[in-house]
Protein backbone atom coordinates (compact mmCIF):
# COMPACT_ATOMS: atom_id res chain seq x y z
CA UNK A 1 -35.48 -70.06 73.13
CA UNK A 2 -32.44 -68.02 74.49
CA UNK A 3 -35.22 -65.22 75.35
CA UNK A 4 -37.58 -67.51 76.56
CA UNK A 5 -34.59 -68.82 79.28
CA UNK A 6 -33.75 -64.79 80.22
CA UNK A 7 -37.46 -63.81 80.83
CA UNK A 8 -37.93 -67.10 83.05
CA UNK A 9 -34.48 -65.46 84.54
CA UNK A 10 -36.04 -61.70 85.39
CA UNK A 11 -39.13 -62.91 86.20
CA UNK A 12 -37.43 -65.61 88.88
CA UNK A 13 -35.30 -62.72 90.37
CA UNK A 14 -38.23 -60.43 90.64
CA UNK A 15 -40.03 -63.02 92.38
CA UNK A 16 -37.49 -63.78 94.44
CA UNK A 17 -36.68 -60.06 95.11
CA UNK A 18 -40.49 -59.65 96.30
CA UNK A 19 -39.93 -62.66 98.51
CA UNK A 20 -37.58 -61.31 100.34
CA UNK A 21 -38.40 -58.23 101.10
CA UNK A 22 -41.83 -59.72 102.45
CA UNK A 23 -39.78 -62.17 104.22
CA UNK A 24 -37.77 -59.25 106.07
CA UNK A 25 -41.01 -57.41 106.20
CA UNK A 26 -42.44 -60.15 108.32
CA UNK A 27 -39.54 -61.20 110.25
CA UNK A 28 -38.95 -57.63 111.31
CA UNK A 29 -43.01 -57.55 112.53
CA UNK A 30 -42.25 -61.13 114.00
CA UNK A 31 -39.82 -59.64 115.86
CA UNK A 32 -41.98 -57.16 116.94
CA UNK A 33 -44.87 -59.37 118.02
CA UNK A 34 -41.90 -60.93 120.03
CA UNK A 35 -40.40 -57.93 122.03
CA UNK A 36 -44.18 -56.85 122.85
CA UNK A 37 -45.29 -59.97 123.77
CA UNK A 38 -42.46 -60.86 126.31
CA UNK A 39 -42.90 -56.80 127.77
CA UNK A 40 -46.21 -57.39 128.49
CA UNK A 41 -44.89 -60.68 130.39
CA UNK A 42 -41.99 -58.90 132.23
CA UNK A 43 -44.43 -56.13 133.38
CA UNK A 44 -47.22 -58.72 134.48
CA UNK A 45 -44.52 -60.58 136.62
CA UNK A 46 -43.35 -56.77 137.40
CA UNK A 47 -47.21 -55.75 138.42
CA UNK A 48 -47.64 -59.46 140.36
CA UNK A 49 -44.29 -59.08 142.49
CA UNK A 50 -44.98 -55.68 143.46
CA UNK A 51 -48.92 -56.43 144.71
CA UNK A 52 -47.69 -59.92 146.22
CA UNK A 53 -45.24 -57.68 148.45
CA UNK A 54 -47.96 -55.14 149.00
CA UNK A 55 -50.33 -57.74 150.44
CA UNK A 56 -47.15 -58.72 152.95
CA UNK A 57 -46.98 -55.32 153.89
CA UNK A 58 -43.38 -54.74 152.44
CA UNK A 59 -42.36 -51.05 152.49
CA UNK A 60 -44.31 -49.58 150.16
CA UNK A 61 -41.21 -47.50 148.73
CA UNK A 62 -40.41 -51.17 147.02
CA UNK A 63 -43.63 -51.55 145.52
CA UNK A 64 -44.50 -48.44 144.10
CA UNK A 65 -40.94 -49.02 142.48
CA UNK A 66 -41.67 -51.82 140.49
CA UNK A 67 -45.11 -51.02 139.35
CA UNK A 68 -42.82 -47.37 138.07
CA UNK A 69 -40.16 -49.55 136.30
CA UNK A 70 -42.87 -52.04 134.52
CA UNK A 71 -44.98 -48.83 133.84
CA UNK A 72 -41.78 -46.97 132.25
CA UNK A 73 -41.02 -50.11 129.99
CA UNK A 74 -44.19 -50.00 128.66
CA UNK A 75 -44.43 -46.40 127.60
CA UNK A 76 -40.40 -46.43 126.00
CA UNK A 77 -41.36 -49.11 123.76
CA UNK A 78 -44.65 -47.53 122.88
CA UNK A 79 -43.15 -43.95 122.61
CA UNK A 80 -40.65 -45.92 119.91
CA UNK A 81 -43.32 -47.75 118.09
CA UNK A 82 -45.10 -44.55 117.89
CA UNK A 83 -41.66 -42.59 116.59
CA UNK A 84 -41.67 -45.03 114.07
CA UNK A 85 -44.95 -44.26 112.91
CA UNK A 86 -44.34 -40.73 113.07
CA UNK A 87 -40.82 -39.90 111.98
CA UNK A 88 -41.62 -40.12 108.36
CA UNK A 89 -45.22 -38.29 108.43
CA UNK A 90 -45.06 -34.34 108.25
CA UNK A 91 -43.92 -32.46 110.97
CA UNK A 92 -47.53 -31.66 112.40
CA UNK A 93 -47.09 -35.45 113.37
CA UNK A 94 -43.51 -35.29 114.97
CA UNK A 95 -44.74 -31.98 116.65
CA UNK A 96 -47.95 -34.22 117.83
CA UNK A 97 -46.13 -36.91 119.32
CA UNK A 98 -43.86 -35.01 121.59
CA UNK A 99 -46.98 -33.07 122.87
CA UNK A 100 -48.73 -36.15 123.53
CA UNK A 101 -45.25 -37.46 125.03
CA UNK A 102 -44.56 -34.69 127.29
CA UNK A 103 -48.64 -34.64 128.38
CA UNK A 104 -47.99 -38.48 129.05
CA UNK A 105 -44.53 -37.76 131.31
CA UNK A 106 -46.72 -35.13 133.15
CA UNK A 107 -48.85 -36.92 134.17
CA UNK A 108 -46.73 -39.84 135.68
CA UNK A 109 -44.38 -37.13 137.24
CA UNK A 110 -46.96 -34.72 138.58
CA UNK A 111 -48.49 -37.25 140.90
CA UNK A 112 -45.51 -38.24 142.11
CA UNK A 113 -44.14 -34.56 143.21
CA UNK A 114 -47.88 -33.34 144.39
């Protein structure tokens, strides 16, 4: 009986154990889901504002401005995601992702100064 009562025991804390750890699991991807989903909203309003005030004819210095800002929100949280993805992959990976980061910050820079 005793051993009966301990293996109910181990197996209740290994279920339990799992349980968590999926609940953290999907809190932290809730989370996630969150944080993009609310970007994507701050950059729509971002992108709306700035054609709105384009349409007035409001100095296009302003404009350009906010469509930059919502534009460089968007690529630091996917250069994160993507670091997350990468940072515990071999370093071909790591090596990858700051090419295709650099290539990325190029080409939003190189129009600009041109």
């Amino acid at each position: 009986m005793a051993e009966t009562k301990s293996k109910s025991t181990s197996s209740s804390k290994s279920s339990s154990s799992k349980s968590t750890t999926k609940t953290k699991r999907t809190r932290t991807v809730w989370g996630l889901n969150k944080i993009s989903f609310w970007t994507i909203g701050a950059m729509a309003i971002l992108y709306l504002v700035a054609s709105i005030l384009a349409l007035c004819g409001v100095n296009l210095k302003i404009v350009q401005a906010l469509q930059g800002f919502a534009t460089a929100i968007a690529i630091c949280i996917v250069a994160y995601l993507a670091w997350k993805y990468v940072r515990s992959k071999q370093a071909v990976w790591k090596v990858l992702y700051f090419v295709l980061l650099l290539v990325v910050l190029l080409g939003i820079i190189l129009p600009l100064v041109v």
